[in-house]
Protein backbone atom coordinates (compact mmCIF):
# COMPACT_ATOMS: atom_id res chain seq x y z
CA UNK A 1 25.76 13.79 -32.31
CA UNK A 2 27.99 14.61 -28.83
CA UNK A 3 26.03 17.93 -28.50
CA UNK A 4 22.45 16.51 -29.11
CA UNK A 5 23.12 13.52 -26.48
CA UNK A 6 24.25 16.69 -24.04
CA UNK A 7 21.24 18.83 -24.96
CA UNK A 8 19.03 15.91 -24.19
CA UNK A 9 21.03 15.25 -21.00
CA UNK A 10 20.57 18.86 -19.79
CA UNK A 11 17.01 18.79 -20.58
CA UNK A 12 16.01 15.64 -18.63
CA UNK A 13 17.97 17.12 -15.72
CA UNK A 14 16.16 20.25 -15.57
CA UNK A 15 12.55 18.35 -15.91
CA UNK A 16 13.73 15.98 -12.80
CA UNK A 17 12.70 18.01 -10.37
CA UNK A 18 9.31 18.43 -11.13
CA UNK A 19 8.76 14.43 -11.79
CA UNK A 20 10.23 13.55 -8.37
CA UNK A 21 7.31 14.41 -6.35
CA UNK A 22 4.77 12.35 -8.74
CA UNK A 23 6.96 9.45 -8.71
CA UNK A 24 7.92 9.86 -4.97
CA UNK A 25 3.79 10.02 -3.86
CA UNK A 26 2.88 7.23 -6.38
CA UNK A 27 5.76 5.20 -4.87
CA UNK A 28 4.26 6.00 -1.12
CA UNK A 29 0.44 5.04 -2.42
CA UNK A 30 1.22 1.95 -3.76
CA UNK A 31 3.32 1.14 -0.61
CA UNK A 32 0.11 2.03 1.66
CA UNK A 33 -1.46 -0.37 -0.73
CA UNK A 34 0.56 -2.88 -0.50
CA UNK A 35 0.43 -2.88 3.68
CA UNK A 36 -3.00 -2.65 3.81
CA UNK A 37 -3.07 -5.72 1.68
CA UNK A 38 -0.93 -8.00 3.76
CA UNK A 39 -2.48 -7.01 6.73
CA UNK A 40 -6.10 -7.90 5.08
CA UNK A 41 -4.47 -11.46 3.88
CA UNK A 42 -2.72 -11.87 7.23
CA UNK A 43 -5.95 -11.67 9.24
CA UNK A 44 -7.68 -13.89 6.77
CA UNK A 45 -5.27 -16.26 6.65
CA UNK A 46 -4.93 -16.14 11.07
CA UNK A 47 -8.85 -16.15 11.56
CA UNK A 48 -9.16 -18.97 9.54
CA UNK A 49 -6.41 -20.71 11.12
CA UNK A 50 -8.15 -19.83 14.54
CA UNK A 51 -11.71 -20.77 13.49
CA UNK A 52 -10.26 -24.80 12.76
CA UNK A 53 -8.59 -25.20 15.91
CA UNK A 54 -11.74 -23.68 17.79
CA UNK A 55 -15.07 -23.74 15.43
CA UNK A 56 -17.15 -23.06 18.47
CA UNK A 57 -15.46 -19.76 18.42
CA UNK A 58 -16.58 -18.59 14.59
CA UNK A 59 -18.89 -15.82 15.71
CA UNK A 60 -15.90 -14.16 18.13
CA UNK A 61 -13.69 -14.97 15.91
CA UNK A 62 -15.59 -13.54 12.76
CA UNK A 63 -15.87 -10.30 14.38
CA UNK A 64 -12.42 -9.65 15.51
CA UNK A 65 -11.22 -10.32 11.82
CA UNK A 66 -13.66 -8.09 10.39
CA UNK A 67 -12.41 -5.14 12.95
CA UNK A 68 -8.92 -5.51 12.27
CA UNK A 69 -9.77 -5.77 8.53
CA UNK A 70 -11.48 -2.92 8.68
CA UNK A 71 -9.00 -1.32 10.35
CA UNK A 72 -5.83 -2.38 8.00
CA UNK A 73 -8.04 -1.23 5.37
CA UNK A 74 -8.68 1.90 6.35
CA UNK A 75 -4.82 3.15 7.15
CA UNK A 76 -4.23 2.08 4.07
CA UNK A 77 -6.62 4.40 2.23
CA UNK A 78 -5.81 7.04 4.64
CA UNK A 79 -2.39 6.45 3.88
CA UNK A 80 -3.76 6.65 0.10
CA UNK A 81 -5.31 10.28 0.14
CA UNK A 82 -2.34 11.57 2.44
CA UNK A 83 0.22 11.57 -0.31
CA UNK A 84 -2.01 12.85 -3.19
């Protein structure tokens, strides 16, 4: 029983290296993910916060959020295709 638990022991620590660098890039993408969502729900959330205090402002407004939308998004996919 000892020598089959330090066979499998042996054999998980020689596969480790070659999971790391899956684990460590899917860890990265769904941390690019992640930002580029906050910053999408942050600008939501801030443009329509701006647009009730100032509704004569929607149209400025509107395309500022879209920009910086835009913008979040696109990090975050470029983010994405960097670590794969």
């Amino acid at each position: 029983m000892m020598m089959e638990l330090i066979s499998m022991a042996a054999n998980a620590a020689a596969e480790a290296p070659a999971v790391a660098p899956v684990i460590g890039g899917s860890l990265t993408a769904g941390l690019a993910g992640l930002g580029a969502a906050l910053g999408v729900g942050l600008i939501g959330a801030k443009a329509a916060e701006a647009v009730g205090r100032n509704p004569g402002a929607f149209g400025n407004i509107l395309t500022m959020s879209i920009i910086g939308m835009a913008l979040a998004e696109g990090l975050g996919i470029i983010a994405f295709f960097a670590v794969k």
